[in-house]
N, C-alpha and C. Protein backbone atom coordinates (compact mmCIF):
# COMPACT_ATOMS: atom_id res chain seq x y z
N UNK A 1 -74.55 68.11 -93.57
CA UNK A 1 -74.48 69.16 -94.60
C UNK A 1 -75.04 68.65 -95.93
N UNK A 2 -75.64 69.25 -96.85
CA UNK A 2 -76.06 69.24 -98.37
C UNK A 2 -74.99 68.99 -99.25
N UNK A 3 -73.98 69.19 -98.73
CA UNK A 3 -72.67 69.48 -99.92
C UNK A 3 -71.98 68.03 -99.90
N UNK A 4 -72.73 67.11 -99.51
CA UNK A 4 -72.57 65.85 -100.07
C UNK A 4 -73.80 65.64 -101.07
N UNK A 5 -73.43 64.74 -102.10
CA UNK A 5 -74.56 64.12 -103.04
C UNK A 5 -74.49 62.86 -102.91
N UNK A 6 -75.90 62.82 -102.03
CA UNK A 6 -76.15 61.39 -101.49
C UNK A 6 -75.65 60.22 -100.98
N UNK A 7 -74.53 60.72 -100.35
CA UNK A 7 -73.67 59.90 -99.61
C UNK A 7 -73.91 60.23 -98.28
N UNK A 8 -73.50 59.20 -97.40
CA UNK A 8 -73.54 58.94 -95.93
C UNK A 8 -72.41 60.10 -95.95
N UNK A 9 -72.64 61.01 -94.27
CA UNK A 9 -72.11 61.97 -93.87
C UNK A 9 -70.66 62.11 -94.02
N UNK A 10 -70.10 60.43 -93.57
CA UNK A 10 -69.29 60.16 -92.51
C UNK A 10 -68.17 60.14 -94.40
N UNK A 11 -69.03 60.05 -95.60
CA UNK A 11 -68.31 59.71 -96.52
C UNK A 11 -68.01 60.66 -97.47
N UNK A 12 -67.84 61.84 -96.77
CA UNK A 12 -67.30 63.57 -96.91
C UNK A 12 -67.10 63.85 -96.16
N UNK A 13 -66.09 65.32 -96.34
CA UNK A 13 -65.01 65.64 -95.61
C UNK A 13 -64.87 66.99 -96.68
N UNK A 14 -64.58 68.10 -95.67
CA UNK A 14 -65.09 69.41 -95.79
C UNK A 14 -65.81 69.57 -97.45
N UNK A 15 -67.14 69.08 -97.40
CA UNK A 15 -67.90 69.16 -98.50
C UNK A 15 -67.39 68.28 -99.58
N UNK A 16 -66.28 67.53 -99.31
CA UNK A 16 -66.16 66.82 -100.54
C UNK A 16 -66.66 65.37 -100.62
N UNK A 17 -66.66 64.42 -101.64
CA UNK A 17 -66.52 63.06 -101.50
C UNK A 17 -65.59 62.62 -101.56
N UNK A 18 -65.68 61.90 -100.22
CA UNK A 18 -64.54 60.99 -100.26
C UNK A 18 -64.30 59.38 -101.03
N UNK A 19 -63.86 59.00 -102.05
CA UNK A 19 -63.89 57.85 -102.29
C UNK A 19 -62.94 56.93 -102.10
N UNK A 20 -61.96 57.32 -101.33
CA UNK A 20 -60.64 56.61 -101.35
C UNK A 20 -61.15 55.89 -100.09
N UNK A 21 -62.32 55.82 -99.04
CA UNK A 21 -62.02 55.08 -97.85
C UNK A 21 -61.06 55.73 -96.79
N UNK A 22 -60.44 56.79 -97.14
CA UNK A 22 -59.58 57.26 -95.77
C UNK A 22 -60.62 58.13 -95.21
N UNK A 23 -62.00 58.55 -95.52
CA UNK A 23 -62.78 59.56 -94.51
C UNK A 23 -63.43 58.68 -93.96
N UNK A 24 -63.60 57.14 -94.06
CA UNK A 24 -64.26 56.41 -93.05
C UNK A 24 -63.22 55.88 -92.07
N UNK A 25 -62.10 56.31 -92.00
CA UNK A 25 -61.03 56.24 -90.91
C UNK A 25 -60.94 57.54 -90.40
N UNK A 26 -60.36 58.45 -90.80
CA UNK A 26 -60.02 59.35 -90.59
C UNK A 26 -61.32 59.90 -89.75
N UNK A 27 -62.15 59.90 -88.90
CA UNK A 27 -62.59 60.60 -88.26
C UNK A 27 -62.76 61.28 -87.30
């Protein structure tokens, strides 16, 4: 999706950024 800004896929979660590190677990 677009509704990340320039982050790897895996490092959003329903359109948001994730920065805490729990969306590269949480998958």
């Amino acid at each position: 999706n677009d509704d990340c800004e320039c982050v790897p896929y895996y490092q959003c979660q329903n359109g948001t950024i994730v920065d805490n590190g729990l969306g590269l677990i949480d998958i």
